[in-house]
N, C-alpha and C. Protein backbone atom coordinates (compact mmCIF):
# COMPACT_ATOMS: atom_id res chain seq x y z
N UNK A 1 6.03 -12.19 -3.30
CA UNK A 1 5.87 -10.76 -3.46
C UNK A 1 6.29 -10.33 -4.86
N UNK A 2 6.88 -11.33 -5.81
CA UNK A 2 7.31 -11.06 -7.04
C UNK A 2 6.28 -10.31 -8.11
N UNK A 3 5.38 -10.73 -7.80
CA UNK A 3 4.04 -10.23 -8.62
C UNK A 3 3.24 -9.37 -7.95
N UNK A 4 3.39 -8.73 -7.14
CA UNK A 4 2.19 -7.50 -6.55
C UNK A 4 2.47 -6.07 -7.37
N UNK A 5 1.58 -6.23 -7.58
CA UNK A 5 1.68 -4.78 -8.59
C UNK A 5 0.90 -3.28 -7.74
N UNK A 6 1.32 -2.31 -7.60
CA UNK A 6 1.15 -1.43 -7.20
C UNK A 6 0.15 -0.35 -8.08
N UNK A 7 -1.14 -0.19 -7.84
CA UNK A 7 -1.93 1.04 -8.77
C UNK A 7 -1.33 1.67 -9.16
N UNK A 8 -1.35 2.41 -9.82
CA UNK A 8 -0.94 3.87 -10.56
C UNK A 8 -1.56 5.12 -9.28
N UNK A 9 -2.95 4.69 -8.93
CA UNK A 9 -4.18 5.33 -8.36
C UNK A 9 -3.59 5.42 -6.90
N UNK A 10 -3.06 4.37 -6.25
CA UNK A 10 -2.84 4.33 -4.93
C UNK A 10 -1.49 5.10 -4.67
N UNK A 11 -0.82 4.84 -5.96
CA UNK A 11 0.50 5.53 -5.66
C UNK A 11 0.00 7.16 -5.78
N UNK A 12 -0.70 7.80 -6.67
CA UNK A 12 -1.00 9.02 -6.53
C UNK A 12 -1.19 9.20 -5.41
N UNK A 13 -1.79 8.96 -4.87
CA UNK A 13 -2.70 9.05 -3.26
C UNK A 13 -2.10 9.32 -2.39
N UNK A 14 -1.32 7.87 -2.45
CA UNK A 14 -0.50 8.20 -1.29
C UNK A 14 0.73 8.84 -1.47
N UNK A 15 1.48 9.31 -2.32
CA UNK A 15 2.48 9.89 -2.28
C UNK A 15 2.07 11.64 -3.01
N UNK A 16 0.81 11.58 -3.51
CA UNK A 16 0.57 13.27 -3.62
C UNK A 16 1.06 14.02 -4.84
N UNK A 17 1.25 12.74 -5.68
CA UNK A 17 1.70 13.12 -6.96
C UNK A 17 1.20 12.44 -8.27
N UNK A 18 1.54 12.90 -9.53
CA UNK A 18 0.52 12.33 -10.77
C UNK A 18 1.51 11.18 -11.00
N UNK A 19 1.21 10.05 -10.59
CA UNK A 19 1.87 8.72 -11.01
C UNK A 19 1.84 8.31 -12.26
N UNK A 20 2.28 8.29 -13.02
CA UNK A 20 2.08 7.12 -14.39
C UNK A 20 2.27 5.84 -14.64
N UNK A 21 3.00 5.51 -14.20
CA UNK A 21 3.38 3.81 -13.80
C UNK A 21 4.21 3.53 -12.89
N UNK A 22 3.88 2.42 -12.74
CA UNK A 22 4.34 1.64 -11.52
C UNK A 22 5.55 0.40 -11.65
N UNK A 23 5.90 0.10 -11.66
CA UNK A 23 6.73 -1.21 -11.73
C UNK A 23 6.36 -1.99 -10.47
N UNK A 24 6.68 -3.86 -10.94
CA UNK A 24 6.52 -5.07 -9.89
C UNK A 24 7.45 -4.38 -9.62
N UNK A 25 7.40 -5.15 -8.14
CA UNK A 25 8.48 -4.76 -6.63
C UNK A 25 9.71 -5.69 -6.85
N UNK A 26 10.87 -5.35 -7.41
CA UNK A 26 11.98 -5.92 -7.34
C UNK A 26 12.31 -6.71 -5.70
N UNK A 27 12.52 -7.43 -5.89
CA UNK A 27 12.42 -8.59 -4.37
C UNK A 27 13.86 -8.06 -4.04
N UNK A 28 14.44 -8.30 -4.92
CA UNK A 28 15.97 -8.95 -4.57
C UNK A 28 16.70 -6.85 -4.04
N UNK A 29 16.08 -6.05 -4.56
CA UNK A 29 16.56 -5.14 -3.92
C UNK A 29 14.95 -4.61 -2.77
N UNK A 30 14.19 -5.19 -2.72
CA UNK A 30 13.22 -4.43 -2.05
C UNK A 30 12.42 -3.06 -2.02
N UNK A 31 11.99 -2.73 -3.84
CA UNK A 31 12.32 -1.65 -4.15
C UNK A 31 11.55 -2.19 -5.13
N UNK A 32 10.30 -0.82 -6.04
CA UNK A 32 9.26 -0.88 -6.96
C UNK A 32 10.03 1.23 -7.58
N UNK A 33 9.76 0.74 -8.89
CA UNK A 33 10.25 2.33 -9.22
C UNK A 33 8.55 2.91 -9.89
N UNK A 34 8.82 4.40 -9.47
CA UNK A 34 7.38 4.69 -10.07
C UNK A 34 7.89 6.15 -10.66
N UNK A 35 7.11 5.96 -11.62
CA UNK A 35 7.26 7.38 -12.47
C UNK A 35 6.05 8.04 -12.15
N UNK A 36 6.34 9.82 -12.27
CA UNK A 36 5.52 10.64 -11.79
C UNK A 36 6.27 12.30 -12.14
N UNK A 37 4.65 13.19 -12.38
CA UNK A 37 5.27 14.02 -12.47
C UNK A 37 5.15 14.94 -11.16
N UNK A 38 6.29 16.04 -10.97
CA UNK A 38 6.50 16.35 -9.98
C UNK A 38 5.18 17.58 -9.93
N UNK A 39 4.92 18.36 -10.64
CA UNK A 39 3.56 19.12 -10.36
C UNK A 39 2.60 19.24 -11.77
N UNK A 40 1.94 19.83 -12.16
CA UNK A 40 1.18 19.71 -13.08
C UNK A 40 1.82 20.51 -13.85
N UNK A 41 2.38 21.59 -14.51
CA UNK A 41 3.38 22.27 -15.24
C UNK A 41 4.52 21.40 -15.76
N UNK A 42 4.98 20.20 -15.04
CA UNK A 42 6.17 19.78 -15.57
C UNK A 42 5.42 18.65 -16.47
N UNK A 43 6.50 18.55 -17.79
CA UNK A 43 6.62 17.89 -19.15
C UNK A 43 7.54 16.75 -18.98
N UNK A 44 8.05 17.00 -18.16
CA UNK A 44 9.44 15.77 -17.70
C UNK A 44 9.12 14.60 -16.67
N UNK A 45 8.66 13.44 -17.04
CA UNK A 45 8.46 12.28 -15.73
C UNK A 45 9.79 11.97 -15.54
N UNK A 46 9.95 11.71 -14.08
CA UNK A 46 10.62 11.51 -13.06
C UNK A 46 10.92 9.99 -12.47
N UNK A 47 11.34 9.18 -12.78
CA UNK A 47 11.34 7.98 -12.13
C UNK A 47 12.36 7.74 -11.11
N UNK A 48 11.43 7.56 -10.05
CA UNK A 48 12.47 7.03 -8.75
C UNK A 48 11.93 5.90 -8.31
N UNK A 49 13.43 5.30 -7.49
CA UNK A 49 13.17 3.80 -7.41
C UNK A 49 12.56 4.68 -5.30
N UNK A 50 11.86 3.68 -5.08
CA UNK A 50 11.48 3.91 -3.80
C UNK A 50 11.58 2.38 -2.84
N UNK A 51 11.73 2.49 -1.58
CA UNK A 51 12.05 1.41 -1.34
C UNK A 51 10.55 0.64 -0.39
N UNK A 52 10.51 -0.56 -0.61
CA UNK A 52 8.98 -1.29 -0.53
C UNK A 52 8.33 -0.53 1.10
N UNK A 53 9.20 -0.92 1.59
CA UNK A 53 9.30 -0.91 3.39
C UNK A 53 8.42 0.54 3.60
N UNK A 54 9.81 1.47 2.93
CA UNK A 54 9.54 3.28 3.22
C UNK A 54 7.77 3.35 2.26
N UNK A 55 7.53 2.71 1.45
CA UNK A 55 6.24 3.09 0.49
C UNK A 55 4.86 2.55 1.36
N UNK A 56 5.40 1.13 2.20
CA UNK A 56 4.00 0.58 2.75
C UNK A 56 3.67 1.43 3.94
N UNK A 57 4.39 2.08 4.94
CA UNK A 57 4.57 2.94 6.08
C UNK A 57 4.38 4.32 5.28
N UNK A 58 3.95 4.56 4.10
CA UNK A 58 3.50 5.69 3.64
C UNK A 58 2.22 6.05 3.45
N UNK A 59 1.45 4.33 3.34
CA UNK A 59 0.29 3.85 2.86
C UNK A 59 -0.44 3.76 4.34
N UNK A 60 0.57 3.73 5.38
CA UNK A 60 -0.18 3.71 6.37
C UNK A 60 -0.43 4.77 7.23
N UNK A 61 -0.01 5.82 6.67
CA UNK A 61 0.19 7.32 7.16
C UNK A 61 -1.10 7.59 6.29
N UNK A 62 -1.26 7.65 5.17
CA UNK A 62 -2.03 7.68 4.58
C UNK A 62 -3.71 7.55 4.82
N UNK A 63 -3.72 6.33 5.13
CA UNK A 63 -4.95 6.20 5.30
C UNK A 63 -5.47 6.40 6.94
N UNK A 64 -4.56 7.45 7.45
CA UNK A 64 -5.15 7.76 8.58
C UNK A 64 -5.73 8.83 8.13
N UNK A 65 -5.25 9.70 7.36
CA UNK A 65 -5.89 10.78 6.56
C UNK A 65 -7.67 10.98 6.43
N UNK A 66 -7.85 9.35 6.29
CA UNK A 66 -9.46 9.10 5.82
C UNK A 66 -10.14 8.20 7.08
N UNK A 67 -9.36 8.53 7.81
CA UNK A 67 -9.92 7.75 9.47
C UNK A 67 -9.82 6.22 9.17
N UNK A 68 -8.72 5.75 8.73
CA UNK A 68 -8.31 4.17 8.70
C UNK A 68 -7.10 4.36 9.40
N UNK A 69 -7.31 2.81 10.08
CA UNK A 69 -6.02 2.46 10.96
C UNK A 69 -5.53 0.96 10.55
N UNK A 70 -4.53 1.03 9.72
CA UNK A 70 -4.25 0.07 8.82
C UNK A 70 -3.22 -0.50 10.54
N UNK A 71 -3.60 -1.99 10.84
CA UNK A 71 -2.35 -2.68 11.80
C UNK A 71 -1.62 -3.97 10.96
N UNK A 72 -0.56 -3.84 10.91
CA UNK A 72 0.03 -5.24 9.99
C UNK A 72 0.59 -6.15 11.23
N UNK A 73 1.27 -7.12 10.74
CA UNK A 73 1.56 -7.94 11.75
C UNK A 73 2.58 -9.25 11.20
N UNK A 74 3.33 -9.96 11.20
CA UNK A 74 3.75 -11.59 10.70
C UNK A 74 3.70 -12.35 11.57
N UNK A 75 3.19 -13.51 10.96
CA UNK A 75 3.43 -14.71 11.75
C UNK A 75 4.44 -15.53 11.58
N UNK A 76 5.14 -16.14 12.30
CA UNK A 76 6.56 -16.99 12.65
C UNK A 76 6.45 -18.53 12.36
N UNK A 77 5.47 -19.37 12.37
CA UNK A 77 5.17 -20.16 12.05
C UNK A 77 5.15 -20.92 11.02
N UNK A 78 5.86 -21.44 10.47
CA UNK A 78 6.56 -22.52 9.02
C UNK A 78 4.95 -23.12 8.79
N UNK A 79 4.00 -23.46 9.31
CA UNK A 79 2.93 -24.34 9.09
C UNK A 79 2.42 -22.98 8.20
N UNK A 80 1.95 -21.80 8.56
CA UNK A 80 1.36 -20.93 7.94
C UNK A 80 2.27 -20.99 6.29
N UNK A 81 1.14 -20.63 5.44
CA UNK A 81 1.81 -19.92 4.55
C UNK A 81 1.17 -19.01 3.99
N UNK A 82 0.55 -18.48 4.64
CA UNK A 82 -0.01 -16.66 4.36
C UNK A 82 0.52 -15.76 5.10
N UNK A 83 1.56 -15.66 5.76
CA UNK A 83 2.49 -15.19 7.29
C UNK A 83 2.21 -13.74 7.40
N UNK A 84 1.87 -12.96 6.06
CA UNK A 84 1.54 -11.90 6.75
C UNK A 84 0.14 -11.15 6.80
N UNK A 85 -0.03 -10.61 7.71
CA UNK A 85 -1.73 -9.80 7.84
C UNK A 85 -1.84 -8.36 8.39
N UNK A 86 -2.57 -7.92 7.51
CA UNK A 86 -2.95 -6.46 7.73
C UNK A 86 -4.47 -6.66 8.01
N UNK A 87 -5.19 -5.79 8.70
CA UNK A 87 -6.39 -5.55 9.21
C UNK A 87 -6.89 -3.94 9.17
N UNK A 88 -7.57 -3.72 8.88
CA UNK A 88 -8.07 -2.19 8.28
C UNK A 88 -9.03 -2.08 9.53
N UNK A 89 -9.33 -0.42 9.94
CA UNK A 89 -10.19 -0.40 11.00
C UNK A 89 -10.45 1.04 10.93
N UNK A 90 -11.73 1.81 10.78
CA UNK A 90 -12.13 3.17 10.37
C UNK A 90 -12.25 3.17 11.76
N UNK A 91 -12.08 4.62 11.93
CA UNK A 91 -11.89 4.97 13.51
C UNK A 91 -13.21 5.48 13.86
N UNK A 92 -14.36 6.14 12.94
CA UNK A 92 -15.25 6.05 12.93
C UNK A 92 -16.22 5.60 13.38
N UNK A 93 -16.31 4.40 13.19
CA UNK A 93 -17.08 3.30 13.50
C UNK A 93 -16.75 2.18 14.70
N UNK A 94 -16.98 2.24 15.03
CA UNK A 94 -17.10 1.62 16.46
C UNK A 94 -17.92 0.23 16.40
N UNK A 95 -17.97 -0.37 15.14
CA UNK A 95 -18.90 -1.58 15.23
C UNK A 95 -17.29 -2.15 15.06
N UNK A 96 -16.65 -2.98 15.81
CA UNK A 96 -15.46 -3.26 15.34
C UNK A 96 -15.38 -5.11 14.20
N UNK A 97 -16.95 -5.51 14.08
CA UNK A 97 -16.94 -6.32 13.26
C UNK A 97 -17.24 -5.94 11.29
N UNK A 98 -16.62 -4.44 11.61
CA UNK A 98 -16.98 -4.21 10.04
C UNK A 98 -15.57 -3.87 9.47
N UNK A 99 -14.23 -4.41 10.75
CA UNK A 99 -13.33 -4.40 10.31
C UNK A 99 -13.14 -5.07 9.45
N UNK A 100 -11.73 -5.06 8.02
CA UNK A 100 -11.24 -5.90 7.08
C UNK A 100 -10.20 -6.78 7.11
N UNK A 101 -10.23 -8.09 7.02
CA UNK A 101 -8.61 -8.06 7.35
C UNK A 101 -8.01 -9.13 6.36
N UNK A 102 -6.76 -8.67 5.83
CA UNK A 102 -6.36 -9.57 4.60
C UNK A 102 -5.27 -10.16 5.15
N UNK A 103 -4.92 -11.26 4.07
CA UNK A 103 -3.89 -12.18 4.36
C UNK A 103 -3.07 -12.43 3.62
N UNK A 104 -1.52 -12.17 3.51
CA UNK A 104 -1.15 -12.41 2.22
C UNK A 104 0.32 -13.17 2.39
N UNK A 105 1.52 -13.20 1.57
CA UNK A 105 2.39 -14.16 2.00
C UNK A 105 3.79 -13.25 2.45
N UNK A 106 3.25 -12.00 2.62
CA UNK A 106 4.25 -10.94 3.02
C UNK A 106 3.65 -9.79 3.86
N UNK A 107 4.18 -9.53 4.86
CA UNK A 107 3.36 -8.02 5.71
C UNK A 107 3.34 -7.00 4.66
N UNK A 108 3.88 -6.86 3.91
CA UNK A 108 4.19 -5.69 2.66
C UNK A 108 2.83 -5.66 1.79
N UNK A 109 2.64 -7.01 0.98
CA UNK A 109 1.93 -7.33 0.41
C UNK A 109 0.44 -6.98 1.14
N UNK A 110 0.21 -7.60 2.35
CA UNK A 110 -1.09 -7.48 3.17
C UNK A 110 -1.34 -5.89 3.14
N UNK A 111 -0.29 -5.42 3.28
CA UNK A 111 -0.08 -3.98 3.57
C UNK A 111 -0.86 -2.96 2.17
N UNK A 112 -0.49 -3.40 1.15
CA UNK A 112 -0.71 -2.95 -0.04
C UNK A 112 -2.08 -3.10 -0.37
N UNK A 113 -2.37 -4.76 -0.09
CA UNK A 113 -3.65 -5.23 -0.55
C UNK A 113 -4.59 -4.17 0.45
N UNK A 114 -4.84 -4.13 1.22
CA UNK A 114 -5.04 -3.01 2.83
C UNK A 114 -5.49 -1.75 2.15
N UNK A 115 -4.33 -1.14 1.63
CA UNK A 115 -4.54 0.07 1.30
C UNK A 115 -5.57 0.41 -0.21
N UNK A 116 -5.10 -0.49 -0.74
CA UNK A 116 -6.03 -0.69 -2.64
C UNK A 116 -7.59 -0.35 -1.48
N UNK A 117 -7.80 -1.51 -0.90
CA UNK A 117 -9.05 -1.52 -0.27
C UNK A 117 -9.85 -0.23 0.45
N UNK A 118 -9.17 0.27 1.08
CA UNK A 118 -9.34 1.69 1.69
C UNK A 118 -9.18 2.70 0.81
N UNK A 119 -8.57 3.02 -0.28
CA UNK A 119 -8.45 3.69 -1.44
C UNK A 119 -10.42 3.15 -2.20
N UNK A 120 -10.46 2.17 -2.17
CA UNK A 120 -11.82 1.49 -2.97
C UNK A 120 -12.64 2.49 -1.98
N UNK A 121 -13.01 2.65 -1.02
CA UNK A 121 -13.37 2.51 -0.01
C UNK A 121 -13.98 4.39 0.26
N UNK A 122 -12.52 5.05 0.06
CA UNK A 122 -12.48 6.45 0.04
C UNK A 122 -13.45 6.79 -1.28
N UNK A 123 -12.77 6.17 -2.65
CA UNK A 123 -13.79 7.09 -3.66
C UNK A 123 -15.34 6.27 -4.34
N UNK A 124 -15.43 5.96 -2.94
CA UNK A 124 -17.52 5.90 -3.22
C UNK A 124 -18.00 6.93 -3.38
């Protein structure tokens, strides 16, 4: 998870504010800091550290917004080493083989990758 980098774009989105950057996700505290300004009038960016957990459960609030139902999940299994998976599913659609589903080496990560996708997805 050392290297997942978080949009600028997704963080707007989902948190409802003008992001400017993002920082990699500090592992060792569980925690990515993002700067942003708080409304369009302010001159002053803001950087707060946010914590990974509270940001991916934001992403998944989120994209219910646009009729996605982001489900994550881990697997327990030492043989795996992609352990975690998210699966995307528009509520929409009812063909349930046009669901997405990624794989990555963290539920967080799957989680993220998930949302970039549904963000892709929203501005067609």
């Amino acid at each position: 998870m050392k290297d997942l980098r978080i949009s600028t774009e997704l963080a707007s989105a989902v948190l409802g504010k003008e992001v400017t950057k993002c920082s990699l996700i500090n592992k060792s505290r569980n925690s990515i800091n993002i700067t942003y300004f708080e409304d369009k009038e302010d001159f002053n960016p803001i950087c707060r550290e946010w914590n990974i957990y509270e940001f991916a459960f934001k992403c998944k609030e989120w994209a219910t917004k646009y009729n996605f139902q982001l489900v994550s999940w881990t697997v327990a299994f030492e043989a795996v080493k992609k352990k975690g998976y998210c699966q995307t599913h528009n509520t929409q659609d009812k063909n349930r083989e046009n669901d997405k589903p990624f794989r990555e080496h963290t539920e967080i990560e799957a989680i993220i990758k998930a949302s970039e996708y549904v963000l892709s997805e929203v501005n067609k």
